[in-house]
Protein backbone atom coordinates (compact mmCIF):
# COMPACT_ATOMS: atom_id res chain seq x y z
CA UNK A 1 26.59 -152.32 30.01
CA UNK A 2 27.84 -150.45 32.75
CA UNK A 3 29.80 -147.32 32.24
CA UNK A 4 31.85 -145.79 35.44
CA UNK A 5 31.70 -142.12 35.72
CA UNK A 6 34.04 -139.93 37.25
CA UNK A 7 32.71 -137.24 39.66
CA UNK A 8 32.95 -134.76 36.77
CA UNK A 9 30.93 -136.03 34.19
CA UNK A 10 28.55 -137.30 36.77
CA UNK A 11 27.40 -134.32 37.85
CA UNK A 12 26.44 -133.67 34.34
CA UNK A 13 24.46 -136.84 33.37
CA UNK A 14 21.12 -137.99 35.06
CA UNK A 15 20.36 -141.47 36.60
CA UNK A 16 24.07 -142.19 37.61
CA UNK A 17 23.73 -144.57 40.61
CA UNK A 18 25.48 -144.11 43.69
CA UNK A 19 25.86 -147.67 44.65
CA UNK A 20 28.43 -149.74 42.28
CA UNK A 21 26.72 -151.92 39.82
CA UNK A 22 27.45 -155.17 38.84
CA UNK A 23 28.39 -156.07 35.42
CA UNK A 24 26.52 -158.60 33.42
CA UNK A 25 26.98 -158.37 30.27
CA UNK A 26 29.82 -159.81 28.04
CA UNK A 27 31.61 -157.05 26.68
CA UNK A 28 31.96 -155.80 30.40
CA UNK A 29 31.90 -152.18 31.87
CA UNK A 30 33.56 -149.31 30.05
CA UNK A 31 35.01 -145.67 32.35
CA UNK A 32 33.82 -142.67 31.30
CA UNK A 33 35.35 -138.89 31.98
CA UNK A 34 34.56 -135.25 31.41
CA UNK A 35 37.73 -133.30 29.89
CA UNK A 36 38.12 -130.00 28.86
CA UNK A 37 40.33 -129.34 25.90
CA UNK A 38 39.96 -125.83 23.87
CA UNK A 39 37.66 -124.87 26.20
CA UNK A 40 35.28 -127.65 25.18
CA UNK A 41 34.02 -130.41 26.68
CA UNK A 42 34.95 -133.75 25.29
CA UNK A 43 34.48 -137.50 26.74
CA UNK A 44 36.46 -139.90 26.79
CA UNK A 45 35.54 -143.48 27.21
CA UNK A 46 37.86 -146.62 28.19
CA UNK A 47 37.04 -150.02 28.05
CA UNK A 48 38.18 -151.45 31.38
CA UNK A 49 39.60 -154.98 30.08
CA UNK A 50 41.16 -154.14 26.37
CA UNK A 51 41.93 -150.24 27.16
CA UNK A 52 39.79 -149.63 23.95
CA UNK A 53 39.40 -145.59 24.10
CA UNK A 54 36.73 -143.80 21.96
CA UNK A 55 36.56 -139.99 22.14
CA UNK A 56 33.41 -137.84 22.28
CA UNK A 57 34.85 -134.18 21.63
CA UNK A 58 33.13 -130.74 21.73
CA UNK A 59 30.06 -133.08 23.67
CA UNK A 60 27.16 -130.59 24.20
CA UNK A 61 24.29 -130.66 27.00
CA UNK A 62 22.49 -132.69 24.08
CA UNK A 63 24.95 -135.34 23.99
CA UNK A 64 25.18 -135.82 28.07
CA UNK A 65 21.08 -136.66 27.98
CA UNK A 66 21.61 -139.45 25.21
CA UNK A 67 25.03 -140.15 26.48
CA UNK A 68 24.13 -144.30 25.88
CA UNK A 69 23.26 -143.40 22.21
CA UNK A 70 26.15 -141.43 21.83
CA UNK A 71 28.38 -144.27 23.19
CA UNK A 72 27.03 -147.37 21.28
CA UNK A 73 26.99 -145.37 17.69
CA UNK A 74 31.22 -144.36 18.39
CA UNK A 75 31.41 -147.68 19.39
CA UNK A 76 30.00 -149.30 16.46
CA UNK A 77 31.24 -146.40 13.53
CA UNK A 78 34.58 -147.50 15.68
CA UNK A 79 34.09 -151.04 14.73
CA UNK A 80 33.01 -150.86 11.53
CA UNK A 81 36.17 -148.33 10.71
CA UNK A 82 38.51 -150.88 11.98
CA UNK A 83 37.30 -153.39 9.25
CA UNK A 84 35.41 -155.75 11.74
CA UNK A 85 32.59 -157.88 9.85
CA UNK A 86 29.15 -156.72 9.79
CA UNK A 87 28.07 -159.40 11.13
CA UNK A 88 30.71 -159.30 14.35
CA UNK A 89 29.27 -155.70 14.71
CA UNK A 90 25.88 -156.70 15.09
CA UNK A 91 26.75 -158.89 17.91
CA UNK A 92 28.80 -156.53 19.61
CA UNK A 93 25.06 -154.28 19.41
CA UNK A 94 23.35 -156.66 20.51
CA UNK A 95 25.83 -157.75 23.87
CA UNK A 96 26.34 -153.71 24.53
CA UNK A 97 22.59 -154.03 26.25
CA UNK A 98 21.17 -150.91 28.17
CA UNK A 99 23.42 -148.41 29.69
CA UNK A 100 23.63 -148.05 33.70
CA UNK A 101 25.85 -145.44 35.00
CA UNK A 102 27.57 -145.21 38.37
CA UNK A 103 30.49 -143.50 40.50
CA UNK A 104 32.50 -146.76 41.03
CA UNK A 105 36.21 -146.04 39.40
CA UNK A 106 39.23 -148.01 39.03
CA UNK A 107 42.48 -146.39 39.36
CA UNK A 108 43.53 -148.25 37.12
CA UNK A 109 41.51 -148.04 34.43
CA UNK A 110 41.70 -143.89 34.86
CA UNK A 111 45.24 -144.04 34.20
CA UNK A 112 45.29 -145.65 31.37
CA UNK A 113 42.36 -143.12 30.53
CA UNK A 114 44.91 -140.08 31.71
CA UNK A 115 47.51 -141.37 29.57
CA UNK A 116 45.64 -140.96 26.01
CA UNK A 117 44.33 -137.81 27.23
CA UNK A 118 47.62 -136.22 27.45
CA UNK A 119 48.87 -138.16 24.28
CA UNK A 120 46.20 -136.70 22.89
CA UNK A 121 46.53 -133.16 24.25
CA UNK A 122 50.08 -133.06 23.04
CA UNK A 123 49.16 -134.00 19.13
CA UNK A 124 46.10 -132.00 19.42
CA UNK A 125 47.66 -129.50 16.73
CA UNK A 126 48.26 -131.82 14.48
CA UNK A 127 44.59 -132.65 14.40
CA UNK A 128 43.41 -129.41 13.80
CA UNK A 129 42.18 -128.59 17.12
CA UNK A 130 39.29 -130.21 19.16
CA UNK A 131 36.59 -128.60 16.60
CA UNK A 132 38.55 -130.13 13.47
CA UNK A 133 39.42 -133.89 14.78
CA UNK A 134 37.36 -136.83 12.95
CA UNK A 135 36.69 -138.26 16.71
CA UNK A 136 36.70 -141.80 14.51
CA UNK A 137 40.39 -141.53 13.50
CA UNK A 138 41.88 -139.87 16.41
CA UNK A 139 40.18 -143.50 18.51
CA UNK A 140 41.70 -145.29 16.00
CA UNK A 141 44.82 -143.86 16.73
CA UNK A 142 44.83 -143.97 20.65
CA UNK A 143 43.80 -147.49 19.81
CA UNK A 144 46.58 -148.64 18.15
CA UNK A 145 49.20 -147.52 20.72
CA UNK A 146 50.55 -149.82 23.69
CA UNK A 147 49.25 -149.22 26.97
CA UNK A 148 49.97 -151.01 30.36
CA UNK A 149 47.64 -152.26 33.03
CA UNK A 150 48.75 -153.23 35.84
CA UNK A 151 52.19 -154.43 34.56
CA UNK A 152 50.78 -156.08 30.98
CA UNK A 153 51.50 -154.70 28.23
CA UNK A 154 47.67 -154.36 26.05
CA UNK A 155 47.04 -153.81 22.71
CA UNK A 156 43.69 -151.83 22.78
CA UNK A 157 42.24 -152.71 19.15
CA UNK A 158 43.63 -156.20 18.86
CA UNK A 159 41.80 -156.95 22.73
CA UNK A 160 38.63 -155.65 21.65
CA UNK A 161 38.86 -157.32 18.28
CA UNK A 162 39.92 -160.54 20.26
CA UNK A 163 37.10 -160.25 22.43
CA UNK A 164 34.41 -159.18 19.98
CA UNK A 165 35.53 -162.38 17.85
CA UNK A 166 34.69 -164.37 21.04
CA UNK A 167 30.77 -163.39 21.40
């Protein structure tokens, strides 16, 4: 798996490679980016084909040096919250693979990442602040919205479901 950094949270991860890399794997690369909200640093992730957003907030110096681990067990407690099989989990582990980090971003990709940041930053309130959200429920609800990539309209939850369902 390949996960794109932005310049931000590259800076604070190690072994991010300044060459792109090339994506092998079948779930296909994910964007990653450092955002401050309360004063706290939380990361966002966005799958670059389904727009599938999970949300690392208040992420500590800890969670930057296991930032893989970090990624896979969202990803899967994301999964598993949506209602996918156990057994369509387990593939989706196995087809994540090992995480290699670079600096190659689509503009794209970061919109659509921009976007549910500031959808998020305007219902952050209602979710009790960055130290109160459940970071499971607050993906689950980014996921569920429309977004649009380059002119198509995406359903981020039914794409990954659609292309977990495919492994």
């Amino acid at each position: 798996m390949i996960l794109h950094c932005t310049a931000k949270l590259s800076i604070k991860i190690s072994g991010v490679s300044a060459t792109p890399l090339a994506e092998v794997g079948p779930l296909g690369s994910w964007h990653s980016h450092l955002v401050t909200l309360e004063r706290r640093q939380c990361v966002f992730f966005v799958h670059d084909a389904t727009r599938y957003v999970l949300l690392l907030p208040a992420a500590r110096k800890e969670h930057m040096a296991e930032l893989g681990r970090w990624h896979r067990d969202l990803f899967l407690a994301a999964l598993a919250a949506q209602g996918l099989p156990d057994a369509q989990i387990g593939r989706a582990r196995l087809a994540l693979g090992i995480l290699r980090c670079d600096r190659a971003t689509d503009r794209s990709v970061l919109g659509s990442l921009r976007v549910a940041v500031d959808d998020l930053a305007y219902t952050l309130p209602s979710w009790g602040g960055v130290a109160g959200m459940d970071p499971l429920e607050v993906s689950a609800w980014l996921n569920r919205r429309p977004t649009r990539a380059k002119d198509e309209l995406l359903w981020p939850d039914r794409g990954m479901v659609a292309l977990i369902s495919g492994l």
